[in-house]
Protein backbone atom coordinates (compact mmCIF):
# COMPACT_ATOMS: atom_id res chain seq x y z
CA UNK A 1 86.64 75.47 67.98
CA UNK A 2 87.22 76.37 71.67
CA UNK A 3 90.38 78.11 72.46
CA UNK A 4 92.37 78.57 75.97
CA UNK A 5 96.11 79.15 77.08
CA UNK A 6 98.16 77.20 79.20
CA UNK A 7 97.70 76.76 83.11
CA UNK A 8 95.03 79.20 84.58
CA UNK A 9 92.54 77.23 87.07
CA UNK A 10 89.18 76.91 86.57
CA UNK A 11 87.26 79.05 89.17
CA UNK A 12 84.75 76.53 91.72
CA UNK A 13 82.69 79.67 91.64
CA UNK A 14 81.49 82.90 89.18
CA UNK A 15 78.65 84.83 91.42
CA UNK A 16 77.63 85.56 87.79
CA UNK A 17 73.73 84.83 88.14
CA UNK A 18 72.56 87.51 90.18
CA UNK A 19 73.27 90.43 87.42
CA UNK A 20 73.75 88.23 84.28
CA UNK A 21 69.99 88.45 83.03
CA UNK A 22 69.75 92.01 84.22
CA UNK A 23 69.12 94.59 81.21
CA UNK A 24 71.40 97.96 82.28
CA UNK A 25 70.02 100.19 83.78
CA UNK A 26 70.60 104.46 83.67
CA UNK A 27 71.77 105.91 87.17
CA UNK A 28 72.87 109.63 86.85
CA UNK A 29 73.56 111.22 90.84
CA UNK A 30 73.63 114.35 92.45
CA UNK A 31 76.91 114.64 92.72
CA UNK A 32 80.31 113.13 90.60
CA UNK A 33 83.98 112.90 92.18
CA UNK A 34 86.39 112.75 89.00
CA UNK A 35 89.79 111.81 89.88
CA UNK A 36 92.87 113.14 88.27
CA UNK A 37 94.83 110.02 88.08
CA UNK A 38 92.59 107.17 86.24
CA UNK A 39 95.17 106.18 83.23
CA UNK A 40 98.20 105.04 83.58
CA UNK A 41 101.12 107.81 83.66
CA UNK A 42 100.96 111.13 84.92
CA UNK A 43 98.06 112.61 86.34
CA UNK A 44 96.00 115.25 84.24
CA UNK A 45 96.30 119.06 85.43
CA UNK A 46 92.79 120.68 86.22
CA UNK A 47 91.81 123.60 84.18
CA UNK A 48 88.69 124.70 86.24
CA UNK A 49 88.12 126.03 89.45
CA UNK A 50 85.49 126.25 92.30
CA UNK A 51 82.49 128.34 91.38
CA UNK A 52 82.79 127.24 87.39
CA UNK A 53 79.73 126.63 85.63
CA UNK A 54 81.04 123.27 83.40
CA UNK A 55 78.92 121.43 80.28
CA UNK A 56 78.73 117.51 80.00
CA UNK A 57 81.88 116.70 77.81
CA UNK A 58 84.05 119.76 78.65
CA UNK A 59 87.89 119.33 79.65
CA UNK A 60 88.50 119.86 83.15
CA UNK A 61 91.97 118.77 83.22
CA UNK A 62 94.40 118.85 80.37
CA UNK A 63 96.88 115.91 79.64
CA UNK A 64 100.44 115.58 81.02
CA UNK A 65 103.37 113.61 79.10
CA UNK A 66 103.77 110.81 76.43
CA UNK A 67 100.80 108.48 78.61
CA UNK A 68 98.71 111.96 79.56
CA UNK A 69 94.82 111.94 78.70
CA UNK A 70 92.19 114.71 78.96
CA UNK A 71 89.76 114.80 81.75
CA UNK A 72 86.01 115.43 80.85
CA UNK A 73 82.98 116.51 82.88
CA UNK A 74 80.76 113.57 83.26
CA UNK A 75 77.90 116.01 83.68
CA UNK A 76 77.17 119.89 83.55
CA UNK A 77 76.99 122.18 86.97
CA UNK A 78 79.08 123.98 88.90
CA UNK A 79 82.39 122.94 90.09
CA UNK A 80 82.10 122.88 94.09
CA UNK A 81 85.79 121.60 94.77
CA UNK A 82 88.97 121.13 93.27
CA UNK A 83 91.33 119.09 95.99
CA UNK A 84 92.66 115.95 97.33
CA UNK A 85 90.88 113.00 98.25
CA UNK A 86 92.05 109.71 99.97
CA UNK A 87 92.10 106.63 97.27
CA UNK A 88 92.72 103.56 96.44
CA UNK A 89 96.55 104.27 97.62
CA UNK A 90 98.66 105.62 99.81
CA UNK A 91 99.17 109.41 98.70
CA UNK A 92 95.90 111.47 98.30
CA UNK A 93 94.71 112.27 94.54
CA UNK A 94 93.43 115.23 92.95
CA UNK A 95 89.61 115.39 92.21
CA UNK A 96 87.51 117.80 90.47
CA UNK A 97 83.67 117.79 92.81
CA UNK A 98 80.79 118.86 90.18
CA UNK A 99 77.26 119.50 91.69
CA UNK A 100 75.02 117.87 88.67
CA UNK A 101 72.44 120.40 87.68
CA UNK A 102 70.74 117.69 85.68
CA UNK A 103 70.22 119.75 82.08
CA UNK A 104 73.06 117.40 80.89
CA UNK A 105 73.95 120.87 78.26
CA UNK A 106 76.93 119.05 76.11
CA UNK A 107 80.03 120.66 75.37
CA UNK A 108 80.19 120.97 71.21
CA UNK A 109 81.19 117.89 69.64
CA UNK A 110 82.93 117.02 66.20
CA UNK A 111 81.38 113.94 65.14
CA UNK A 112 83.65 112.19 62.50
CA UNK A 113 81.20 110.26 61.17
CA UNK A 114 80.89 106.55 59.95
CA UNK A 115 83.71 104.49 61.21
CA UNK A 116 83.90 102.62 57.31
CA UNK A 117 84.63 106.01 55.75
CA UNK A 118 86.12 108.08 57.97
CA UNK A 119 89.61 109.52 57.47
CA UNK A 120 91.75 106.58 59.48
CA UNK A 121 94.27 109.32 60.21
CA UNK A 122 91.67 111.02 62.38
CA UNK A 123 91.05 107.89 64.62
CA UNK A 124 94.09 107.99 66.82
CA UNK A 125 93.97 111.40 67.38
CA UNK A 126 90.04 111.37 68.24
CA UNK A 127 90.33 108.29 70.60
CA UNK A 128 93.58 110.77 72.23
CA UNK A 129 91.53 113.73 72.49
CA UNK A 130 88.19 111.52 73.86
CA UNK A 131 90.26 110.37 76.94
CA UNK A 132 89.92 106.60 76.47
CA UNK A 133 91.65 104.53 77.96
CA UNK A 134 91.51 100.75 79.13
CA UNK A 135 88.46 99.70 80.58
CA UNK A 136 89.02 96.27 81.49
CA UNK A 137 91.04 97.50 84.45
CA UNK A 138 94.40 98.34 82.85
CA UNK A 139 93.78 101.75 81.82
CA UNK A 140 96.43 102.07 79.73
CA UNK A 141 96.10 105.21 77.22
CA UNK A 142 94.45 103.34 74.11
CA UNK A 143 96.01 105.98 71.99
CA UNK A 144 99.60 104.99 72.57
CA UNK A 145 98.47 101.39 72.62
CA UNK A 146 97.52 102.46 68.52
CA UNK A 147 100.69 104.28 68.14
CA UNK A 148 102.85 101.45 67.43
CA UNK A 149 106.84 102.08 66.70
CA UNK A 150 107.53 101.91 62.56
CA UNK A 151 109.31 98.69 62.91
CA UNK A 152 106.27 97.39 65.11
CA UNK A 153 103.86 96.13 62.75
CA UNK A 154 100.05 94.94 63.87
CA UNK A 155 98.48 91.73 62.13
CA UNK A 156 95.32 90.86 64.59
CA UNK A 157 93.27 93.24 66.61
CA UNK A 158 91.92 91.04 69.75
CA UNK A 159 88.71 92.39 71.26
CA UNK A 160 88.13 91.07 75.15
CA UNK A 161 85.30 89.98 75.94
CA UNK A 162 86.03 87.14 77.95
CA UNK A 163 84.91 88.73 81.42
CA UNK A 164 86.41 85.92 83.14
CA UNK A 165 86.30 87.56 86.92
CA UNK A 166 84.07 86.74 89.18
CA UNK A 167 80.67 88.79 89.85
CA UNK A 168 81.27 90.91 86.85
CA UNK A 169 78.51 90.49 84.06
CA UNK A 170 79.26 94.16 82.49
CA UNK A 171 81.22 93.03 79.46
CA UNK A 172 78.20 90.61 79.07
CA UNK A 173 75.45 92.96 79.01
CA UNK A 174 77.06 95.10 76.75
CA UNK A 175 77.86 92.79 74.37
CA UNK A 176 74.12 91.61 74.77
CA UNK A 177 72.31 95.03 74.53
CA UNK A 178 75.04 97.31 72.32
CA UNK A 179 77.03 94.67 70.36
CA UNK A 180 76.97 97.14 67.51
CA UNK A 181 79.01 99.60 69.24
CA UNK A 182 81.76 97.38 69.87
CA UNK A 183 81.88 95.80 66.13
CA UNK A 184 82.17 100.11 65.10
CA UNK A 185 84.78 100.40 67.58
CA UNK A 186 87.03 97.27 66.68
CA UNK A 187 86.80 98.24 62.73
CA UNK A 188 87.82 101.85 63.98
CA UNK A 189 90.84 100.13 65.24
CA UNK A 190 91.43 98.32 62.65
CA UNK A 191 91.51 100.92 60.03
CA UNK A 192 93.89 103.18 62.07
CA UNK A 193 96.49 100.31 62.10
CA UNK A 194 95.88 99.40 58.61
CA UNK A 195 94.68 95.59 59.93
CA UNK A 196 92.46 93.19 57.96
CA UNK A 197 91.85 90.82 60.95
CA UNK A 198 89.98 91.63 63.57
CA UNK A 199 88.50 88.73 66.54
CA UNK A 200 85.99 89.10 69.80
CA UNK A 201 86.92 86.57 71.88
CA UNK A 202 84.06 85.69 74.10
CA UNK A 203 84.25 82.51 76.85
CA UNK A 204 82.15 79.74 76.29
CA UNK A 205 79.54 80.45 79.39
CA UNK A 206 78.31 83.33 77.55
CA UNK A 207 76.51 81.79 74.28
CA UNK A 208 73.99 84.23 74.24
CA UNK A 209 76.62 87.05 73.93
CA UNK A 210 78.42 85.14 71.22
CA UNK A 211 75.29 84.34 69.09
CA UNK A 212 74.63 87.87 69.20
CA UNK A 213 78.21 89.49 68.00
CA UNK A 214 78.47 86.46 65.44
CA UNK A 215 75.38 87.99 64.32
CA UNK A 216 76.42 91.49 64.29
CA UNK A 217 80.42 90.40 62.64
CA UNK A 218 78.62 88.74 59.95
CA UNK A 219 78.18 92.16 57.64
CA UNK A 220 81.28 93.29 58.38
CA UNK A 221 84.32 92.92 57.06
CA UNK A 222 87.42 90.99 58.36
CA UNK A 223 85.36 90.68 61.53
CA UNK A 224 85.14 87.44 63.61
CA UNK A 225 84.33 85.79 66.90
CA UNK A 226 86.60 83.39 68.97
CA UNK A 227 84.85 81.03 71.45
CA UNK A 228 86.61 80.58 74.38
CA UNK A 229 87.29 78.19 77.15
CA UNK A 230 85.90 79.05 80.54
CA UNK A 231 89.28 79.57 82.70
CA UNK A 232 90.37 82.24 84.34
CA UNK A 233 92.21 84.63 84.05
CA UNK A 234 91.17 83.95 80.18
CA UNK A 235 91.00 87.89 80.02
CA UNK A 236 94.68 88.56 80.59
CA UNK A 237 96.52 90.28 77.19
CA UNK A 238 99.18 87.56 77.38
CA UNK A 239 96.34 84.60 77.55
CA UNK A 240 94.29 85.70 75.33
CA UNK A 241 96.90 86.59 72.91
CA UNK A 242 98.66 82.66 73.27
CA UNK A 243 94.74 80.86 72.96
CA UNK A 244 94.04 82.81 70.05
CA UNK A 245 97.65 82.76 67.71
CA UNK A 246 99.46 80.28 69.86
CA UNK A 247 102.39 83.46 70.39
CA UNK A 248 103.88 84.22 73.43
CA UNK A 249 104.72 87.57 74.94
CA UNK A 250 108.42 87.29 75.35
CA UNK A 251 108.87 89.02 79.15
CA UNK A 252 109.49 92.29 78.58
CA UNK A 253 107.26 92.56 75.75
CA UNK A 254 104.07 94.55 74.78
CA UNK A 255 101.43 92.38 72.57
CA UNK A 256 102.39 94.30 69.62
CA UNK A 257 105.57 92.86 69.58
CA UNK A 258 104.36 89.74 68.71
CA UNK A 259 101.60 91.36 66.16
CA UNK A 260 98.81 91.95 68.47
CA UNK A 261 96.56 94.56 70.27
CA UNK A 262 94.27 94.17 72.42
CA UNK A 263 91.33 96.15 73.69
CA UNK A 264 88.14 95.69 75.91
CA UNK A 265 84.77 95.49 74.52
CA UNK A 266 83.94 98.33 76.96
CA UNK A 267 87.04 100.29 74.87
CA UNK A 268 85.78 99.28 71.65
CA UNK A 269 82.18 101.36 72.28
CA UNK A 270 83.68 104.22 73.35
CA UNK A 271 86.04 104.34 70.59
CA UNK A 272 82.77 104.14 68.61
CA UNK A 273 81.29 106.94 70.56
CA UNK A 274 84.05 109.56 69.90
CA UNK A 275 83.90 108.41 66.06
CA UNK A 276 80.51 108.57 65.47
CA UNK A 277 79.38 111.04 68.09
CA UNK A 278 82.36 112.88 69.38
CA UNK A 279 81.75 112.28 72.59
CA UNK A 280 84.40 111.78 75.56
CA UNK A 281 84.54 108.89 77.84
CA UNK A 282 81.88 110.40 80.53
CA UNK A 283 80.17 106.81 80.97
CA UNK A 284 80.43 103.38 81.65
CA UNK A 285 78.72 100.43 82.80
CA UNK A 286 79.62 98.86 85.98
CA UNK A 287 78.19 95.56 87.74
CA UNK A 288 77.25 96.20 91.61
CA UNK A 289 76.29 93.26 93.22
CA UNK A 290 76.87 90.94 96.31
CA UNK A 291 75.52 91.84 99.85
CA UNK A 292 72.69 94.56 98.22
CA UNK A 293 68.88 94.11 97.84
CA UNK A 294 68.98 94.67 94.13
CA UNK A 295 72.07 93.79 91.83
CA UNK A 296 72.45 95.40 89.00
CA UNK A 297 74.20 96.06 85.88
CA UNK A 298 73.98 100.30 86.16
CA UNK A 299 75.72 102.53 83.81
CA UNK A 300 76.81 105.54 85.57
CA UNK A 301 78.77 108.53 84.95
CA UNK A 302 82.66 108.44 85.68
CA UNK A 303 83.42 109.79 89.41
CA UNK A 304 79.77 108.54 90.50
CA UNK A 305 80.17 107.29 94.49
CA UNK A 306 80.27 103.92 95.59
CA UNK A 307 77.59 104.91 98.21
CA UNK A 308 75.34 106.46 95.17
CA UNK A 309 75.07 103.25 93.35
CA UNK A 310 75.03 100.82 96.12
CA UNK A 311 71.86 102.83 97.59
CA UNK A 312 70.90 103.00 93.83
CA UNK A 313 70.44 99.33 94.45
CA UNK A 314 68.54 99.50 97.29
CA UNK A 315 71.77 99.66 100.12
CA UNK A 316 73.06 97.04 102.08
CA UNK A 317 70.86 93.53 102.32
CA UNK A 318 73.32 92.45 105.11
CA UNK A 319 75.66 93.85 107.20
CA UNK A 320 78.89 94.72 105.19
CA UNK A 321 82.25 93.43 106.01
CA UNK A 322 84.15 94.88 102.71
CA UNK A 323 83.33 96.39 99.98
CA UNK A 324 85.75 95.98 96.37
CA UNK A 325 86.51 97.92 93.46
CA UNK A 326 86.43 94.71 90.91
CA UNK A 327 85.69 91.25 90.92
CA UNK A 328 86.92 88.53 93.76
CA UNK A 329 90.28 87.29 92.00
CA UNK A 330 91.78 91.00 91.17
CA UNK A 331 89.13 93.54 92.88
CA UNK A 332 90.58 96.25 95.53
CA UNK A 333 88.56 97.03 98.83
CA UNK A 334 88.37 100.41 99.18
CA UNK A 335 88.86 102.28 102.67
CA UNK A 336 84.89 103.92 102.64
CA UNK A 337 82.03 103.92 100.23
CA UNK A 338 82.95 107.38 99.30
CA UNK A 339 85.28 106.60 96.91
CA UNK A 340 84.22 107.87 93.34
CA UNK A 341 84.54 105.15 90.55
CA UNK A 342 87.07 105.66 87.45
CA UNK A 343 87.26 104.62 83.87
CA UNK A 344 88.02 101.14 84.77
CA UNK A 345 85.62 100.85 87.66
CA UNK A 346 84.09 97.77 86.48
CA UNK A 347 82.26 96.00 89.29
CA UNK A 348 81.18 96.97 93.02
CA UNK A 349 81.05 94.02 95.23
CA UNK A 350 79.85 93.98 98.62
CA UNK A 351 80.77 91.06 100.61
CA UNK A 352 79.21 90.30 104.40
CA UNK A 353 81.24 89.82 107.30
CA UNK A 354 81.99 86.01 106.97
CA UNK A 355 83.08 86.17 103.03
CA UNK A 356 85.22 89.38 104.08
CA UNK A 357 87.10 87.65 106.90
CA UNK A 358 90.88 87.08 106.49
CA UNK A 359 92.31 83.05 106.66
CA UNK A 360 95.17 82.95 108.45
CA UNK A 361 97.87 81.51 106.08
CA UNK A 362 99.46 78.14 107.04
CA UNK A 363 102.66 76.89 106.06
CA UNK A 364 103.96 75.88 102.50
CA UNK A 365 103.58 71.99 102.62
CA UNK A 366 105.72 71.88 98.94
CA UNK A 367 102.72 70.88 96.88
CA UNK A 368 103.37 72.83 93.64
CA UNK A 369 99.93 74.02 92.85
CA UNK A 370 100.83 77.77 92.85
CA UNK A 371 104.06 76.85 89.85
CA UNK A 372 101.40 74.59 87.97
CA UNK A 373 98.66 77.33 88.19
CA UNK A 374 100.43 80.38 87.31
CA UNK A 375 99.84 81.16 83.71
CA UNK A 376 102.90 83.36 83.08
CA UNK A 377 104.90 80.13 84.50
CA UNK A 378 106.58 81.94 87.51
CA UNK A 379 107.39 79.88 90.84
CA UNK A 380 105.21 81.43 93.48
CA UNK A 381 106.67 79.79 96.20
CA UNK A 382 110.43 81.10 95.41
CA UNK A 383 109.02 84.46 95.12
CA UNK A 384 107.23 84.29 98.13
CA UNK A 385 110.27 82.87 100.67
CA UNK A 386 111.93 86.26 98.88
CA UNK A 387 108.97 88.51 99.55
CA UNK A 388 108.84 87.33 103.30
CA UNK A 389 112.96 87.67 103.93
CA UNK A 390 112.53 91.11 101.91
CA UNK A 391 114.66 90.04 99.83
CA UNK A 392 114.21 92.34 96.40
CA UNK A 393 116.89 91.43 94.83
CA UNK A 394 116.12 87.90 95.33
CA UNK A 395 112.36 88.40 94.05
CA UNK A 396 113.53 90.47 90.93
CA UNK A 397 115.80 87.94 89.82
CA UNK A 398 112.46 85.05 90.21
CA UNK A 399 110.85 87.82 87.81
CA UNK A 400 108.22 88.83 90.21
CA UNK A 401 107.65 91.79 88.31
CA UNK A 402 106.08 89.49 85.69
CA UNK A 403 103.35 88.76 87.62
CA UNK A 404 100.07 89.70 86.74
CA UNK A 405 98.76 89.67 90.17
CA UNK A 406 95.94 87.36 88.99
CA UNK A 407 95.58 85.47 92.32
CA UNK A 408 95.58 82.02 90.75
CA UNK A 409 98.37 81.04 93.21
CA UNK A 410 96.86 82.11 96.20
CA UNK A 411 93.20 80.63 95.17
CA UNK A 412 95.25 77.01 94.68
CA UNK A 413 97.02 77.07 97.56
CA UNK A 414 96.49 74.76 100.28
CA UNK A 415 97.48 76.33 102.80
CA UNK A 416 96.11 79.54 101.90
CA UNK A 417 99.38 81.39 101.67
CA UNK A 418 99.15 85.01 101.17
CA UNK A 419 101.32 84.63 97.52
CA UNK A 420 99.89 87.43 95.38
CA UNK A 421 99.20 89.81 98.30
CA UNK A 422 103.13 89.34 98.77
CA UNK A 423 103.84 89.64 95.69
CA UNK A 424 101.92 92.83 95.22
CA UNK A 425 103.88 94.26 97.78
CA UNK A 426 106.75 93.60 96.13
CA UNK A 427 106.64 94.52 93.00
CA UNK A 428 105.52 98.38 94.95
CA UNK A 429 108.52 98.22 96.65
CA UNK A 430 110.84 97.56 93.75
CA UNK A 431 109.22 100.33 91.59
CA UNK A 432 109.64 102.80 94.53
CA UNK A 433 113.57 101.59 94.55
CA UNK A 434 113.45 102.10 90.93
CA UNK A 435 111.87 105.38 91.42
CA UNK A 436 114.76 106.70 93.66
CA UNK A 437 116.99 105.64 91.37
CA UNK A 438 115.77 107.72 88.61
CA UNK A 439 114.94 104.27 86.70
CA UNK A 440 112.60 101.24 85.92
CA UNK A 441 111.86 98.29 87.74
């Protein structure tokens, strides 16, 4: 039985079939640019300096606070830099610059072992100490997500791997080419929060992938998979949470609150990976594709450069007009290809000059498209008459830090208002308010 969640649209477009077939691919470059600031919470502290000589897998930045993760070196060679670069916002971030010398010369490991038999009360601490975090584009600390309050008690572990963005095929080769990884991780999970149920939810346009982990769940135990509709955003926590338990987050709320956790597939294999290997997160798979001669599906090591993989590709097959960090509904352009990828970097689109162009927005004509479409069952068009008076207040009180910036508002809207950009905006400005005020948004 197909599952979904109320509202959502379904997308008129994926931009799925240029990378979907595509087997990934190894790209390792000269040079990696590993930000500080990848998780959510504090940034991580470097512990190396220029001229250090660093092995694949060692800590080059140690963990700050309740959220903190360690860094790793996602290869070995010298440390040329450690500085600021520009980002993705509006302050600089630190980065640690290592020149790859290409003998990849690991750092030592401490494998735990087989994910059925291993201590559980080493799995939390492992996955801590391995630096994984969220890899759907959250990247929330996994470890706290597995750290649950006493009186918070887990029933369901939900693996995503609905990959309902646009462009992004990832997820899909992954679950295609290292399913088994992701099963390991998910019963990892599962025995560090003493669960018995455990589901991949996979959408319906991927029956390849879902043949393949049904395949894989079937010798495992308290393992499943959950078809899902096609709809978008299908991969949110909330919605996949509601299609597959019929719960709602109460706003406010955390999944586990209602009995649930929920973690990527891409989280799931690294969890396996720092069980069964002790290795860090140094690698992920990301999806480049779009305005380039050869789309691909190219696992890379974390701080790789945009420019690296997109002449990994074969470069530009048009003239570029922007190039994003994600897929079309939630992706962020960056300011220059020289921006490394993170943990969560999960797609590289290019798009030409006519796909990049801005619509001017027209006015509201009062349709109610944006209220019908928004899955967390907001009012877009409140929130936006707010945003544009700058009225905060006025915008907190419509609960437009609920939003999930999706864009399913803006992508039903007429009149191609500029609702989540707005709304973004917003919700920055409130937290910086909050922020002065020594409080939370």
């Amino acid at each position: 039985m197909k599952v979904t969640f109320k509202r959502g649209v379904h997308l008129s477009y994926a931009n799925k079939n240029a990378t979907k077939s595509l087997p990934v691919r190894d790209f390792v470059s000269d040079e990696v640019r590993i930000i500080m600031n990848m998780h959510i919470g504090a940034p991580s502290v470097p512990c190396v300096k220029k001229g250090d000589h660093v092995l694949l897998g060692q800590v080059i930045a140690e963990p700050v606070g309740f959220l903190g993760i360690p860094v790793h070196a996602s290869v070995s060679g010298e440390v040329t830099d450690v500085g600021t670069i520009p980002y993705l916002g509006e302050t600089p971030v630190q980065c640690v610059t290592i020149k790859n010398d290409f003998k990849d010369e690991w750092a030592p490991l401490t494998p735990l072992g087989d994910v059925e038999t291993v201590d559980p009360a080493l799995i939390v601490p492992a996955i801590k100490n391995a630096g994984i975090c969220g890899m759907g584009g959250a990247s929330f600390p996994t470890h706290v997500k597995l750290s649950p309050k006493p009186e918070q008690k887990c029933e369901l572990v939900i693996v995503n791997g609905a990959e309902c963005e646009t462009h992004l095929t990832c997820d899909h080769r992954l679950m295609l080419e290292e399913g088994e990884r992701i099963v390991d991780g998910l019963r990892a999970v599962m025995r560090a929060l003493s669960v018995e149920r455990g589901v991949i939810c996979i959408e319906d346009n991927k029956p390849d992938a879902i043949e393949n982990m049904r395949r894989l769940c079937a010798t495992r135990s308290g393992v499943s998979v959950q078809v899902l509709k096609t709809k978008y955003p299908q991969g949110g926590e909330k919605q996949l949470i509601e299609a597959v338990t019929g719960r709602q987050v109460p706003v406010g709320k955390l999944p586990i609150d209602v009995g649930a956790v929920v973690c990527n597939v891409g989280t799931c294999a690294a969890i396996s990976d720092a069980i069964r290997l002790g290795r860090p997160l140094i690698s992920r798979i990301t999806t480049v594709t779009g305005c380039v001669k050869e789309p691909a599906n190219l696992r890379v090591r974390i701080g790789t450069v945009a420019e690296d993989m997109i002449g990994a590709c074969g470069g530009f097959s048009e003239e570029a007009g922007k190039v994003a960090f994600g897929g079309g509904m939630t992706g962020l352009c960056i300011p220059n290809t020289d921006i490394p990828t993170a943990k969560s970097t999960n797609g590289i689109v290019v798009y030409n000059e006519k796909d990049a162009k801005s619509i001017d927005e027209g006015p509201c004509i009062r349709c109610g498209k944006c209220v019908a479409a928004c899955p967390i069952g907001l009012n877009p068009y409140l929130i936006k008459r707010a945003a544009d008076a700058d009225r905060l207040d006025e915008a907190a009180r419509l609960s437009v830090n609920d939003c999930i910036l999706c864009g399913c508002c803006s992508y039903e809207c007429p009149s191609r208002r500029w609702l989540t950009a707005s709304f973004k905006i917003v919700k920055q400005k409130l937290a910086a308010q909050a922020k002065a005020k020594g409080g939370k948004a």
